[in-house]
C-alpha atoms as a PDB file:
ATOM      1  CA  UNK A   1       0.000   0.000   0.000  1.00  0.00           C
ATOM      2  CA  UNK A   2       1.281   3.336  -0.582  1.00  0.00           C
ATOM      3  CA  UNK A   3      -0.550   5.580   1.599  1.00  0.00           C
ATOM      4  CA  UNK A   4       1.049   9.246   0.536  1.00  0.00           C
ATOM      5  CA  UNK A   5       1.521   8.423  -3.128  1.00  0.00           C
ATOM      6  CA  UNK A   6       2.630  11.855  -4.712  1.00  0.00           C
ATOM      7  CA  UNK A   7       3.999  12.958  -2.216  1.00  0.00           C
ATOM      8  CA  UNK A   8       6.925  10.698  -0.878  1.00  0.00           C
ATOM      9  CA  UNK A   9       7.725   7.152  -2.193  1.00  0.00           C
ATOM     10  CA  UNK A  10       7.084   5.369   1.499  1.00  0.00           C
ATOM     11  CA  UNK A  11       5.408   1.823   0.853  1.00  0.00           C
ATOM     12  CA  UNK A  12       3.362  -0.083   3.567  1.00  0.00           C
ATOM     13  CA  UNK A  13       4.105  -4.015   3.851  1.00  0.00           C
ATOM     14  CA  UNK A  14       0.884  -5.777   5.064  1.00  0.00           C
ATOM     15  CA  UNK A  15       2.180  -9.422   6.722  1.00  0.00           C
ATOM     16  CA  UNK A  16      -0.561 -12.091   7.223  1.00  0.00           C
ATOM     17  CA  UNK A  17       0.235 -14.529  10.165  1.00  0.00           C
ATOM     18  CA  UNK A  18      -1.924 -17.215  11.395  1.00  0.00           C
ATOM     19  CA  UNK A  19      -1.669 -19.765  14.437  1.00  0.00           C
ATOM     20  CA  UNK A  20       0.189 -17.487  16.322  1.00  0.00           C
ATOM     21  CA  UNK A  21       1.090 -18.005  20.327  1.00  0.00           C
ATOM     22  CA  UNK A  22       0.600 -15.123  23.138  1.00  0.00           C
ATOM     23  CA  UNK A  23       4.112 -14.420  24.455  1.00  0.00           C
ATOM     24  CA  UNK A  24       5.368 -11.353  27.584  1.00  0.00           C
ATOM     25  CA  UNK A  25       8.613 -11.567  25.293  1.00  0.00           C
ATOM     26  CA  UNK A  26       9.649  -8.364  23.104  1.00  0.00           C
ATOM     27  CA  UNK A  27      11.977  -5.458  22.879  1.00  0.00           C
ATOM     28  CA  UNK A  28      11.583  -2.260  21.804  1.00  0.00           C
ATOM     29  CA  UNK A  29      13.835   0.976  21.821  1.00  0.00           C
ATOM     30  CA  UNK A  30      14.428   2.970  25.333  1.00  0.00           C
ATOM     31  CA  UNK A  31      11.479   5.962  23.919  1.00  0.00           C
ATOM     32  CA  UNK A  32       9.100   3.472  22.190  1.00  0.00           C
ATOM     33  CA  UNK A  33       5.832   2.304  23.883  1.00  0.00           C
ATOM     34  CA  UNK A  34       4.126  -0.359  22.135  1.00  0.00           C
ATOM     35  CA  UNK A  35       0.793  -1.713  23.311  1.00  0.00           C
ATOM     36  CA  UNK A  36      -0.131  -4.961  22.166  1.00  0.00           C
ATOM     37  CA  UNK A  37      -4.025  -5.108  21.296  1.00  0.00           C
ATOM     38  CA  UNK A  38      -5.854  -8.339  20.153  1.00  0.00           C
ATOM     39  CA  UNK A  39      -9.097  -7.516  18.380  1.00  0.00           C
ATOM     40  CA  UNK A  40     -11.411  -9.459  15.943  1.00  0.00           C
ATOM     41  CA  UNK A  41     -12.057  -8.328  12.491  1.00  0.00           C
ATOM     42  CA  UNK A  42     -15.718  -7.620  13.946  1.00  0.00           C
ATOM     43  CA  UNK A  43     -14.232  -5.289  16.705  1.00  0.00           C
ATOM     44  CA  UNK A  44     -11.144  -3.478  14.338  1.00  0.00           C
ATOM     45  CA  UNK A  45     -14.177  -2.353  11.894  1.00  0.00           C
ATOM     46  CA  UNK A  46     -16.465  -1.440  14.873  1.00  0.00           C
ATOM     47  CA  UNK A  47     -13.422   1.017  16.193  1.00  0.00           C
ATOM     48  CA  UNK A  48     -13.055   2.234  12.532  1.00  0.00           C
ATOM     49  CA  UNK A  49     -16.868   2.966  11.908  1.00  0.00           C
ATOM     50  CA  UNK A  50     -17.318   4.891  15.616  1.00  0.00           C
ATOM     51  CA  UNK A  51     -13.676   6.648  15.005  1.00  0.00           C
ATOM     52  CA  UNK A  52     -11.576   5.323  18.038  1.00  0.00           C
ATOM     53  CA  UNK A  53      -9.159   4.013  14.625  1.00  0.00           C
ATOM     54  CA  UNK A  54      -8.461   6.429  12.425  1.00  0.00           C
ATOM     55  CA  UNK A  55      -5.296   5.970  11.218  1.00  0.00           C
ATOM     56  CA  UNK A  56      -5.251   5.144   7.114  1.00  0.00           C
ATOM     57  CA  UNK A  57      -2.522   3.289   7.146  1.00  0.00           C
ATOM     58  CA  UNK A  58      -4.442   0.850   9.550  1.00  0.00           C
ATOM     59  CA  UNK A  59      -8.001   1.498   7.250  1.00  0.00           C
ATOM     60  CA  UNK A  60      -5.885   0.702   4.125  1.00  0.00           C
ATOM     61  CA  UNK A  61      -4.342  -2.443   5.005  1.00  0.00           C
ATOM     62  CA  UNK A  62      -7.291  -3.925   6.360  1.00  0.00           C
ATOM     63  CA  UNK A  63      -9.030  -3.235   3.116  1.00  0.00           C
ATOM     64  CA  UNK A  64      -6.370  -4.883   1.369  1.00  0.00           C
ATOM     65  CA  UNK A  65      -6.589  -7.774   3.510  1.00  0.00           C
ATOM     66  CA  UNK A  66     -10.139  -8.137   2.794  1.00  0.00           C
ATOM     67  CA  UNK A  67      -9.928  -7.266  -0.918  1.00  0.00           C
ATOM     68  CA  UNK A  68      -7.254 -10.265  -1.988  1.00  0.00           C
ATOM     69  CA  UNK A  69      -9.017 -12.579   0.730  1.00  0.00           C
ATOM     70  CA  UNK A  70      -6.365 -13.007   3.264  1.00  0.00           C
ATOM     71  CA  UNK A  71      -8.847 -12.276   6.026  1.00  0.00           C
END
């Protein structure tokens, strides 16, 4: 997905992964935060149709997802 096409050339990878396994294990840089949210497709569109997601990047990728049938 390229989500500012004519303006900059920056490309967003969308990575399917299935039978996945909860883990407390990952590292991030001293200033990041990174919140780890589990949601069903059901729930991601509810938060994008009442606003609480608005991020296109996010809107984009899901509709790509849904588009070439990965989810």
């Amino acid at each position: 997905v390229t989500p500012l096409a004519g303006f900059c050339d920056e490309i967003q990878y969308l990575f399917v992964a299935e039978h996945l396994a909860k883990t407390n294990r990952y590292e991030c840089d001293d200033d990041e935060v990174i919140e780890v949210v589990t949601l069903s497709r059901e729930q991601l569109e509810e938060k994008i149709i009442d606003g609480t997601i608005t991020d296109a990047k996010t809107i984009a990728c899901l509709s790509k997802a849904r588009l070439c049938g990965y989810i």
